[in-house]
C-alpha atoms as a PDB file:
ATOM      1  CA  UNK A   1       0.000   0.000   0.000  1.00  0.00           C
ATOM      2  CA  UNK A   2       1.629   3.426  -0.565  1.00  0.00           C
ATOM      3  CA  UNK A   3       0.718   5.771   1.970  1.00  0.00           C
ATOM      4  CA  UNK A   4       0.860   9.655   2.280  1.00  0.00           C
ATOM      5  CA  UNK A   5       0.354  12.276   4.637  1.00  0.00           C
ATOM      6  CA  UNK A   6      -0.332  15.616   4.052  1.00  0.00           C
ATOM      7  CA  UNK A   7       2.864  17.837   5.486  1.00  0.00           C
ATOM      8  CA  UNK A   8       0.894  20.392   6.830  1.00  0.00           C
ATOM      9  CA  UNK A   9       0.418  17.385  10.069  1.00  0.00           C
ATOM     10  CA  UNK A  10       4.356  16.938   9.826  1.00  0.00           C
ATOM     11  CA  UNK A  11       4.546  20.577  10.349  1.00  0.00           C
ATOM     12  CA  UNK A  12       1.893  20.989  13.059  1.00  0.00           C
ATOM     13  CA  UNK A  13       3.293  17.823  15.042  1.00  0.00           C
ATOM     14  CA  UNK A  14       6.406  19.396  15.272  1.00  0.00           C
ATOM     15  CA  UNK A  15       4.852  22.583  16.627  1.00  0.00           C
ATOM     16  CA  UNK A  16       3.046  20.680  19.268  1.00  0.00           C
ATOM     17  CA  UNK A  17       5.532  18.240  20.409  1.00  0.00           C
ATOM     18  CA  UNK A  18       8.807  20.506  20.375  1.00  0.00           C
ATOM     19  CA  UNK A  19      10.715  18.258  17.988  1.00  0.00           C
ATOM     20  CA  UNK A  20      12.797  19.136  14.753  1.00  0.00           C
ATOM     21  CA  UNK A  21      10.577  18.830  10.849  1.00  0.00           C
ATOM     22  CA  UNK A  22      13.143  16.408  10.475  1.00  0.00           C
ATOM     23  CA  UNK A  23      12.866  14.477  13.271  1.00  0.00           C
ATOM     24  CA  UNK A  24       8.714  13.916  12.338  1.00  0.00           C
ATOM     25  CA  UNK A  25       9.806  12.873   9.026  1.00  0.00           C
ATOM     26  CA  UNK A  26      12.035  10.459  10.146  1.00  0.00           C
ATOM     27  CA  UNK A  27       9.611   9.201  12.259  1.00  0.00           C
ATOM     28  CA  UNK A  28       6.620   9.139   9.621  1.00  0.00           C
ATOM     29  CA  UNK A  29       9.286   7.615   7.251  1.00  0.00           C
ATOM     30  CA  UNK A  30       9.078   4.527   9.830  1.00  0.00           C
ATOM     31  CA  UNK A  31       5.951   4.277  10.370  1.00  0.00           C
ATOM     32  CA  UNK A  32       5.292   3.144   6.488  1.00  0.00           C
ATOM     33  CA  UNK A  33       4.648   6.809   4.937  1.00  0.00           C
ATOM     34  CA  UNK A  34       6.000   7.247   1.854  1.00  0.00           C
ATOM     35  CA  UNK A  35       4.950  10.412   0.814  1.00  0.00           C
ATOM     36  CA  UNK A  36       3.586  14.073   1.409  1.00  0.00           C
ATOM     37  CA  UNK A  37       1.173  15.947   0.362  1.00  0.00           C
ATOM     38  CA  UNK A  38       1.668  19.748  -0.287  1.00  0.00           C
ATOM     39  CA  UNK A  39       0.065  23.180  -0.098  1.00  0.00           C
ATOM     40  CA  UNK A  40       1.261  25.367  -3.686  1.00  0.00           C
ATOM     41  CA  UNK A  41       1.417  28.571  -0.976  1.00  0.00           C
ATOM     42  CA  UNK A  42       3.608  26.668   1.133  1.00  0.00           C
ATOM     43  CA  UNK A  43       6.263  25.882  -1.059  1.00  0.00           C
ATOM     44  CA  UNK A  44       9.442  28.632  -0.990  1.00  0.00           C
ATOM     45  CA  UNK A  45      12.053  26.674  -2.303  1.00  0.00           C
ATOM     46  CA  UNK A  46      11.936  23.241  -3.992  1.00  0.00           C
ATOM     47  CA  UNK A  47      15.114  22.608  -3.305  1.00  0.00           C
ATOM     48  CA  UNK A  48      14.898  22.767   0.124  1.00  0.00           C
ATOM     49  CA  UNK A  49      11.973  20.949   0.366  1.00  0.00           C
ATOM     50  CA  UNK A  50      13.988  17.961  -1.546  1.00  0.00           C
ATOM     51  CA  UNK A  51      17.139  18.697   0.689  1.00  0.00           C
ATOM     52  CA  UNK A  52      14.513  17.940   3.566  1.00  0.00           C
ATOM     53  CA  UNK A  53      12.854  15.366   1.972  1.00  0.00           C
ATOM     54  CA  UNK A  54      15.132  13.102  -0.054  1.00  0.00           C
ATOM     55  CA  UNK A  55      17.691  11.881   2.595  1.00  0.00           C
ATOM     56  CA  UNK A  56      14.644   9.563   4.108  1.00  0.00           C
ATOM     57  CA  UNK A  57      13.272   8.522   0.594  1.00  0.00           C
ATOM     58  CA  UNK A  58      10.294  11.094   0.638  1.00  0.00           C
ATOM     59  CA  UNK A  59       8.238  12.088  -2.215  1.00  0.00           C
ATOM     60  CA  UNK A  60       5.999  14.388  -3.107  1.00  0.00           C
ATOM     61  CA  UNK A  61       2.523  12.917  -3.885  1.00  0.00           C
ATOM     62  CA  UNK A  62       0.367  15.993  -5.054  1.00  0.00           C
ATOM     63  CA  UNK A  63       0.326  19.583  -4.479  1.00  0.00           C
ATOM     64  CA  UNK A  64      -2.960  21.333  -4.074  1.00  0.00           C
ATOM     65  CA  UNK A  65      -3.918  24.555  -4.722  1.00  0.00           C
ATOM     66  CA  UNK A  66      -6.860  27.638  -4.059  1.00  0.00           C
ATOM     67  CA  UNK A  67      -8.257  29.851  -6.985  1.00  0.00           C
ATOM     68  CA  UNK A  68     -10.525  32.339  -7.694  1.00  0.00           C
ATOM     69  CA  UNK A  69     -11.294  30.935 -10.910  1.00  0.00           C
ATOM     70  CA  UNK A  70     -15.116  32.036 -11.146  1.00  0.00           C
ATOM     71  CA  UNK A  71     -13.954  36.003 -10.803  1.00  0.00           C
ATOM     72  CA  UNK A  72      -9.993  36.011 -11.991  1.00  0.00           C
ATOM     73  CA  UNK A  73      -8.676  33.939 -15.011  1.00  0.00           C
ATOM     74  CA  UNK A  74      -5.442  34.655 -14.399  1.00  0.00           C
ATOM     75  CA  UNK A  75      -3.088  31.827 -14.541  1.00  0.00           C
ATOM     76  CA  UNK A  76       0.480  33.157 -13.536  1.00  0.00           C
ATOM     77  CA  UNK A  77       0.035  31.318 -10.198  1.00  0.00           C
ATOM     78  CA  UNK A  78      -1.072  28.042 -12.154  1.00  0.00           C
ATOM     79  CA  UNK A  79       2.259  28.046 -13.836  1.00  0.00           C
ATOM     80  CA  UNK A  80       4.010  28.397 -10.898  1.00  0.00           C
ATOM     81  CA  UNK A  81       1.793  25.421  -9.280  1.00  0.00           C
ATOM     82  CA  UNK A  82       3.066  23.426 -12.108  1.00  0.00           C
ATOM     83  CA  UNK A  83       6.948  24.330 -12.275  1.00  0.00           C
ATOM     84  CA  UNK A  84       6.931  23.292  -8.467  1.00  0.00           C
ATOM     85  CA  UNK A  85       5.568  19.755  -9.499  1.00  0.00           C
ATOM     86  CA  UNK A  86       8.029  19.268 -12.125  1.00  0.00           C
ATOM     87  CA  UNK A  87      11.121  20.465  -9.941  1.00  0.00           C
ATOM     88  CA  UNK A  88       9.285  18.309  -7.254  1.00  0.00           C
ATOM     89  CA  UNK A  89       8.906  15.346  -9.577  1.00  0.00           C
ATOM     90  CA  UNK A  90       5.252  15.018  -8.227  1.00  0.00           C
ATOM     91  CA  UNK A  91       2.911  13.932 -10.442  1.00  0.00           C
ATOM     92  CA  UNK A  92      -0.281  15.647  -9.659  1.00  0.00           C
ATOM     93  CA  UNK A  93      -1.617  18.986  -8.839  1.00  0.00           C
ATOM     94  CA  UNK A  94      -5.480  19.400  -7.435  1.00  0.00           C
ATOM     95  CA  UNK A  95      -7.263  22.357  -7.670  1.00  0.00           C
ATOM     96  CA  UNK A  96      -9.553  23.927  -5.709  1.00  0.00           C
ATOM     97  CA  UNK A  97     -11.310  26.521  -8.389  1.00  0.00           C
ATOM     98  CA  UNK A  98     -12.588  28.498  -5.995  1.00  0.00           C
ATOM     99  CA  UNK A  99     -15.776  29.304  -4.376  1.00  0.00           C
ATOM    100  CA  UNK A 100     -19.256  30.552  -5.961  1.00  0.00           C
ATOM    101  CA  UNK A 101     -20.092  34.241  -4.618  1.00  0.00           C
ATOM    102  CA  UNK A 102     -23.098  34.867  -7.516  1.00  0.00           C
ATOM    103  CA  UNK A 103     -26.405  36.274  -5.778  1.00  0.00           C
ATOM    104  CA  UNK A 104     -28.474  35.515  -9.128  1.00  0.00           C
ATOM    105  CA  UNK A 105     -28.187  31.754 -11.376  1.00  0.00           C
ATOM    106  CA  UNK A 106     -27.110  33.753 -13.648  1.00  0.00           C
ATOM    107  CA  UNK A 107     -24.281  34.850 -11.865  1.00  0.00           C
ATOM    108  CA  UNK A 108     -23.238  31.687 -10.447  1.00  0.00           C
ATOM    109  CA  UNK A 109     -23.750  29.639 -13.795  1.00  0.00           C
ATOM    110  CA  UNK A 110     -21.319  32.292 -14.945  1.00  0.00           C
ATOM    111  CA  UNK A 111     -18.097  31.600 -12.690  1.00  0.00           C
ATOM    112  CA  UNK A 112     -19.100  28.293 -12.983  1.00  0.00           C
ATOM    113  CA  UNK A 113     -18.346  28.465 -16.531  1.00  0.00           C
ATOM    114  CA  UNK A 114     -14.940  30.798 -15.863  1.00  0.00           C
ATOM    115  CA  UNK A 115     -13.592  27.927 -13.939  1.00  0.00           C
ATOM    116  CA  UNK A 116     -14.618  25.433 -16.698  1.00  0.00           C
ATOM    117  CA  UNK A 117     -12.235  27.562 -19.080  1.00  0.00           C
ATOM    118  CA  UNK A 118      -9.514  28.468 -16.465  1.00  0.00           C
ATOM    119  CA  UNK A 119      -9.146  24.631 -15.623  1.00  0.00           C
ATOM    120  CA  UNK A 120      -9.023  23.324 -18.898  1.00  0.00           C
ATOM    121  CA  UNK A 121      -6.123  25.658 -19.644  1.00  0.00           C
ATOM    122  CA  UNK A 122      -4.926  23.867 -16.660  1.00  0.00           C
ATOM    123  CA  UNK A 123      -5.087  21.007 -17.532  1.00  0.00           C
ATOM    124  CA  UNK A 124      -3.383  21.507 -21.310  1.00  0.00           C
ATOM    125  CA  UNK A 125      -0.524  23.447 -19.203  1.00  0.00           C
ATOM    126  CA  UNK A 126       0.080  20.453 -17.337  1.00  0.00           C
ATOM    127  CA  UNK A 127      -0.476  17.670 -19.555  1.00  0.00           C
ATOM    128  CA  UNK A 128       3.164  18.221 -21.489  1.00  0.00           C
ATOM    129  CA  UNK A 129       4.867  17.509 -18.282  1.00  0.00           C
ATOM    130  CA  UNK A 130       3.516  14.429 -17.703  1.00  0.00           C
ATOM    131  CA  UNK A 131       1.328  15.927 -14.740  1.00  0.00           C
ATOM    132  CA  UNK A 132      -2.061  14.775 -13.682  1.00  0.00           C
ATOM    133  CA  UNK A 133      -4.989  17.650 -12.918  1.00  0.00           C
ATOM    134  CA  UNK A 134      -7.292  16.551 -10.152  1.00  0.00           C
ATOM    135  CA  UNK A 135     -10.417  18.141  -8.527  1.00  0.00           C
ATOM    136  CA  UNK A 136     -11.400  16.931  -4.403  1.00  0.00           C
ATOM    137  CA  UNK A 137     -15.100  16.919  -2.796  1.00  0.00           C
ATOM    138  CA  UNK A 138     -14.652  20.127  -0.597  1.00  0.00           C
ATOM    139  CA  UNK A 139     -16.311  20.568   1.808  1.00  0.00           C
ATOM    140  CA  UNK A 140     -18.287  24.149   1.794  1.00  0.00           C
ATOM    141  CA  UNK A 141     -21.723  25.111   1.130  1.00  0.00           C
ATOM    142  CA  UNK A 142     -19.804  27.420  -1.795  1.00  0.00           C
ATOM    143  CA  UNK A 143     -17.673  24.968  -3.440  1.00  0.00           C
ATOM    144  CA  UNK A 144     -18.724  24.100  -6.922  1.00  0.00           C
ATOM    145  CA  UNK A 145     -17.721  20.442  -6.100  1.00  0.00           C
ATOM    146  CA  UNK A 146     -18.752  20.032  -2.747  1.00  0.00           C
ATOM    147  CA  UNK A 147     -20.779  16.740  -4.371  1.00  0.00           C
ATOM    148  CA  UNK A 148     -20.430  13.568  -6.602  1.00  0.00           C
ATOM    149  CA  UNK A 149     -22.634  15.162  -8.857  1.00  0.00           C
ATOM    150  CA  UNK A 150     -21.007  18.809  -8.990  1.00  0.00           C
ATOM    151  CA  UNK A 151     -17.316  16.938  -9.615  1.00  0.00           C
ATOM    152  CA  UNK A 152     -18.423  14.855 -12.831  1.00  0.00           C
ATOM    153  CA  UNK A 153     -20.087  18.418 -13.866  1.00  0.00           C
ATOM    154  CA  UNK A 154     -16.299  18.979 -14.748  1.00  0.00           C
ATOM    155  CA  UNK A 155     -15.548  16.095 -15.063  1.00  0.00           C
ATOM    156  CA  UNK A 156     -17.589  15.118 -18.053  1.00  0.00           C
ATOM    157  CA  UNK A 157     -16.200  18.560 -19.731  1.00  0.00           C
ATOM    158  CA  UNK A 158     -12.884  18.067 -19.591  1.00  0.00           C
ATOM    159  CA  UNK A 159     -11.384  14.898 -20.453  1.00  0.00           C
ATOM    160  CA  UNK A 160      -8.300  15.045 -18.851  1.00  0.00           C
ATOM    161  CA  UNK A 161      -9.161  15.899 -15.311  1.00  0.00           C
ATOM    162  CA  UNK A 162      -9.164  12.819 -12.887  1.00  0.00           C
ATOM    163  CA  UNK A 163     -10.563  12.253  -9.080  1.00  0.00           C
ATOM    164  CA  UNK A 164      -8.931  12.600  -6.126  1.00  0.00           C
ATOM    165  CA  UNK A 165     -11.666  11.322  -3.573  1.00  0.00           C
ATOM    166  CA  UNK A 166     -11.933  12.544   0.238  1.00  0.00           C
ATOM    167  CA  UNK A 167     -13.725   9.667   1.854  1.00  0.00           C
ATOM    168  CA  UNK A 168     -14.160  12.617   4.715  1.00  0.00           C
ATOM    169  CA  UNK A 169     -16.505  15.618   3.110  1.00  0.00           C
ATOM    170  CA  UNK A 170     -19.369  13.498   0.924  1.00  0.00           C
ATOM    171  CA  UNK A 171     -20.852  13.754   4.990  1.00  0.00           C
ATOM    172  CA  UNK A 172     -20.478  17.403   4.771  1.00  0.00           C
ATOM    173  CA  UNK A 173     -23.329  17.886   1.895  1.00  0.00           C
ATOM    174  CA  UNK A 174     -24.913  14.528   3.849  1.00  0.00           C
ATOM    175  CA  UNK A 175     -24.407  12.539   0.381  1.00  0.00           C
ATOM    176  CA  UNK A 176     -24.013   8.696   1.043  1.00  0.00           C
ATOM    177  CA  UNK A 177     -19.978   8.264   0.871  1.00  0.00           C
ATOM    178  CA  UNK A 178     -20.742   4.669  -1.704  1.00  0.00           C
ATOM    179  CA  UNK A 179     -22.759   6.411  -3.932  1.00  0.00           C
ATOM    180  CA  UNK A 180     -20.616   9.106  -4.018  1.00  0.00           C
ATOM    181  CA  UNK A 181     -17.992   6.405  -5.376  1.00  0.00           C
ATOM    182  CA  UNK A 182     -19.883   4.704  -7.485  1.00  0.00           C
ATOM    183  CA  UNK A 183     -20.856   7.776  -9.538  1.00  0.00           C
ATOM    184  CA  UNK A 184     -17.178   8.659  -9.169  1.00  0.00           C
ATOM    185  CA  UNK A 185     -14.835   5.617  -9.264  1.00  0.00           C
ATOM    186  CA  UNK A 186     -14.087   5.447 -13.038  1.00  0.00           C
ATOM    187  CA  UNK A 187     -11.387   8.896 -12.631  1.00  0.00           C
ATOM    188  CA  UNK A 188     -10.363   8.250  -9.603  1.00  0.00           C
ATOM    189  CA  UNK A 189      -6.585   8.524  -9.686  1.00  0.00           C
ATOM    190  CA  UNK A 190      -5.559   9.808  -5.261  1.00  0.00           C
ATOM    191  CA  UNK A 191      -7.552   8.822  -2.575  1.00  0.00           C
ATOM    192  CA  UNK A 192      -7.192  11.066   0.716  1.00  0.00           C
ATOM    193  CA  UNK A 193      -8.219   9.076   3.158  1.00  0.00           C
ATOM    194  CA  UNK A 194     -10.353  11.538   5.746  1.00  0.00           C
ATOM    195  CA  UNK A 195     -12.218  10.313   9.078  1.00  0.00           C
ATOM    196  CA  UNK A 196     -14.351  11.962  11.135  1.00  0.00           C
ATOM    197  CA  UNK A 197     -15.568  11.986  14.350  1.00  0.00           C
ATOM    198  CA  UNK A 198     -19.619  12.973  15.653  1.00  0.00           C
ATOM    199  CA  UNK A 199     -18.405  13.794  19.067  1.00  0.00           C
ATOM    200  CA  UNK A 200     -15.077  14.908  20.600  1.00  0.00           C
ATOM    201  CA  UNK A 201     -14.197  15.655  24.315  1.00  0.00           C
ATOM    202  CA  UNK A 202     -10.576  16.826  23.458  1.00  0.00           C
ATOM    203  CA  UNK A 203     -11.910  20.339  22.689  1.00  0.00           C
ATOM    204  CA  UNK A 204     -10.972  19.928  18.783  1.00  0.00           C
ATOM    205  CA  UNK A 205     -12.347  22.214  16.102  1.00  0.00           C
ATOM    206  CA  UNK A 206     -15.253  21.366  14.123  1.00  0.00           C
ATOM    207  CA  UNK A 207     -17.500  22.210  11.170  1.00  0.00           C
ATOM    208  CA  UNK A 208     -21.285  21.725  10.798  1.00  0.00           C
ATOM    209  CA  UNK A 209     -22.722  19.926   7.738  1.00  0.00           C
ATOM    210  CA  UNK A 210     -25.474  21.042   5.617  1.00  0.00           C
ATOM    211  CA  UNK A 211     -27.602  18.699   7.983  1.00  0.00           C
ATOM    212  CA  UNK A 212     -26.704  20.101  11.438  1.00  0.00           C
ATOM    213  CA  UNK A 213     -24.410  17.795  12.264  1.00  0.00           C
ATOM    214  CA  UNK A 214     -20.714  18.460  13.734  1.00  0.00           C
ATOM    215  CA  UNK A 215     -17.475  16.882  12.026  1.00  0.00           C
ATOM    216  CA  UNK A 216     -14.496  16.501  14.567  1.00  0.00           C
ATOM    217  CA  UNK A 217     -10.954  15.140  13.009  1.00  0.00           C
ATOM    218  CA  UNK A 218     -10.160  11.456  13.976  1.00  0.00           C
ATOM    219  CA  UNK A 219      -6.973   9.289  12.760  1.00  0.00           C
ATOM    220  CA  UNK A 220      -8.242   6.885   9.948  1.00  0.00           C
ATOM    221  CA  UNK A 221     -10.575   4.423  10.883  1.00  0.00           C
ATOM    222  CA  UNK A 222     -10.934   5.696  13.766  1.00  0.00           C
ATOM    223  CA  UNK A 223     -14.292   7.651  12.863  1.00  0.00           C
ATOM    224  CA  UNK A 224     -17.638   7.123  11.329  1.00  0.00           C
ATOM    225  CA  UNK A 225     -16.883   7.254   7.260  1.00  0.00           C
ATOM    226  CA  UNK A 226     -16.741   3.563   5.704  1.00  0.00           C
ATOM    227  CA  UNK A 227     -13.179   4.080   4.741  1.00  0.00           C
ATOM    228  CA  UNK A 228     -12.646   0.518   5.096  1.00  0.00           C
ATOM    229  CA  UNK A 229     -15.009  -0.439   2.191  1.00  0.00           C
ATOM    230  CA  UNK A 230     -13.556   2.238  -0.055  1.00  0.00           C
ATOM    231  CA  UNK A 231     -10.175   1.122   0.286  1.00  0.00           C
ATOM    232  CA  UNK A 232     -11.508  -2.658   0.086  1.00  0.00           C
ATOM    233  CA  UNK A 233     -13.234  -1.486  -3.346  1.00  0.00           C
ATOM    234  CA  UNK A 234     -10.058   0.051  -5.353  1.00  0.00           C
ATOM    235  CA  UNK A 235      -7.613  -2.612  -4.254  1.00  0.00           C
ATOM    236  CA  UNK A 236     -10.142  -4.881  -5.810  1.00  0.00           C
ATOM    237  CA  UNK A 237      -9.877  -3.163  -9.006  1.00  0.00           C
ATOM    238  CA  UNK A 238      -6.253  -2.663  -9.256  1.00  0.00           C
ATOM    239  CA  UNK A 239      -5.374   0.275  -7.802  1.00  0.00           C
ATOM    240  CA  UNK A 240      -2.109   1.741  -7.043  1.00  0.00           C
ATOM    241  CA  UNK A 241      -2.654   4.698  -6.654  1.00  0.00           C
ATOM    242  CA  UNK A 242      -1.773   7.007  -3.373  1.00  0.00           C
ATOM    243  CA  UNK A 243      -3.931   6.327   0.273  1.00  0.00           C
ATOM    244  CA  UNK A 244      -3.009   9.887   1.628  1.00  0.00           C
ATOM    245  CA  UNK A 245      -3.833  10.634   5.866  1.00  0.00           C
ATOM    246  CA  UNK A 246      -5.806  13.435   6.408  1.00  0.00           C
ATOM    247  CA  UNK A 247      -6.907  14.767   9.695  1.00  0.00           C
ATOM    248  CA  UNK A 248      -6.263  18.642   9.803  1.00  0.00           C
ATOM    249  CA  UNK A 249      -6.776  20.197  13.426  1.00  0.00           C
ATOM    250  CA  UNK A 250      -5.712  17.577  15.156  1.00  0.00           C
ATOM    251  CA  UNK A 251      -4.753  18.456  18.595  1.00  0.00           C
ATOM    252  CA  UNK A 252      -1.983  15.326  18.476  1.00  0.00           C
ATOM    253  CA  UNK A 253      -1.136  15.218  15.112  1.00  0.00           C
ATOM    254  CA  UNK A 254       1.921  13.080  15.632  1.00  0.00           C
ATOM    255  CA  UNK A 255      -0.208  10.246  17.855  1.00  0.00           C
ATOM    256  CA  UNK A 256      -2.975  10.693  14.625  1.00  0.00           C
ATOM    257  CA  UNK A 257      -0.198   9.456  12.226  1.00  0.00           C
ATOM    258  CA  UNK A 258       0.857   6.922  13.794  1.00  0.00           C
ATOM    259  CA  UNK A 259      -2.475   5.225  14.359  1.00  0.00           C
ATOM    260  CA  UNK A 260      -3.931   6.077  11.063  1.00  0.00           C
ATOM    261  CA  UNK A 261      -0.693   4.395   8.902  1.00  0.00           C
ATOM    262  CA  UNK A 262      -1.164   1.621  11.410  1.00  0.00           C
ATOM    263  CA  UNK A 263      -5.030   1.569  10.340  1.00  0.00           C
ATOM    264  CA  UNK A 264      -4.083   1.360   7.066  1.00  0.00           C
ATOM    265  CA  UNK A 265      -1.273  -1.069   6.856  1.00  0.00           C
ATOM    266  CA  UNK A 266      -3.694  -3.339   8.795  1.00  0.00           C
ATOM    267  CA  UNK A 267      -6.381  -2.962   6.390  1.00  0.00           C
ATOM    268  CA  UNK A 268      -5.085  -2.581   2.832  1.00  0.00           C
END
């Protein structure tokens, strides 16, 4: 199984336990994690990040990215998005296109369309380098892909943008995480592997779905998404592809880790 974690929870363990970036890498590194996941905004020098990186036979598995594709078309920062994933020799970028702010249908079919056009520019920007576009579920009541049906919306339009599937914010827009799949699984190319917890005593953050309901963080299958029979479903039909940990605002990020690679070593 390879496994990735998103090094925004390398960062933040290191914050709350006292230790060195380098020593949570090392550590991750043993615990079966292959990979990291990266913010575009975080990234000041590639090189460093390799110098960092490389020494414990660390890769990059995707870099994500915010727009505000609906209002600005400008792409400068999309070519910079993609020159880190080349120097990084990561093969994917995901985009988050940005967020819907029309007030009429109009208006909001509109940007939706502006982010059809910037993405598929995008996507022809990347495809020379070898490097895969992907959209996520995100959850927020804005997103233009907060659902199944919202992602193959793009999808369907542009023929060389793939899936990278948050088993953790279907629950957001209270859409049933298997059907979600199901309508989905055929461009799936990165899995981020999100839990979440109803209840929490630890004082975490949360956010409320659509529904009412509040979403704590919780290490992988540790929570109430069927993670399990998502996993159990794409090993079946060959993939091997990335399983990347998620939990942001964890108050231990460094214990969340460990149990969540555990989780998944144990059940891949």
């Amino acid at each position: 199984m390879n496994i990735s974690v998103f090094f925004n929870h390398i960062k933040e363990a290191a914050r709350q336990s006292g230790q060195s970036v380098e020593e949570i890498v090392s550590q991750v590194k043993q615990w079966g994690i292959d990979q990291v996941e990266l913010d575009r905004d975080d990234i000041t020098s590639s090189e460093e990040l390799l110098a960092l990186l490389s020494p414990h036979h660390i890769g990059v598995s995707s870099i994500y990215g915010f727009y505000s594709f609906g209002t600005d078309p400008d792409l400068s920062v999309a070519k910079i998005h993609i020159q880190h994933a080349v120097q990084l020799n990561c093969p994917r970028i995901m985009i988050i296109p940005g967020f819907l702010t029309g007030t009429s249908d109009e208006a909001v079919a509109e940007e939706r369309e502006n982010m059809l056009a910037a993405m598929r520019e995008v996507c022809a920007l990347a495809k020379p380098h070898g490097i895969t576009v992907t959209i996520e579920d995100f959850d927020d009541r804005t997103s233009p892909i907060a659902t199944a049906g919202q992602m193959l919306w793009f999808a369907e339009r542009l023929p060389d943008l793939r899936i990278t599937f948050d088993t953790g914010n279907f629950i957001y827009s209270e859409q049933p995480l298997l059907e979600a799949y199901d309508l989905l699984k055929d461009k799936i190319v990165h899995i981020h592997c999100k839990d979440r917890r109803l209840t929490s005593d630890a004082g975490e953050s949360f956010i409320v779905t659509i529904g009412g309901r509040r979403l704590y963080p919780s290490p992988v299958g540790a929570g109430c998404i069927e993670i399990k029979a998502i996993l159990d479903r794409q090993l079946q039909a060959g993939y091997e592809g990335m399983f990347v940990i998620e939990h942001f605002d964890a108050l231990d990020q460094l214990d969340y880790m460990k149990k969540s690679a555990e989780w998944l070593r144990n059940n891949g």
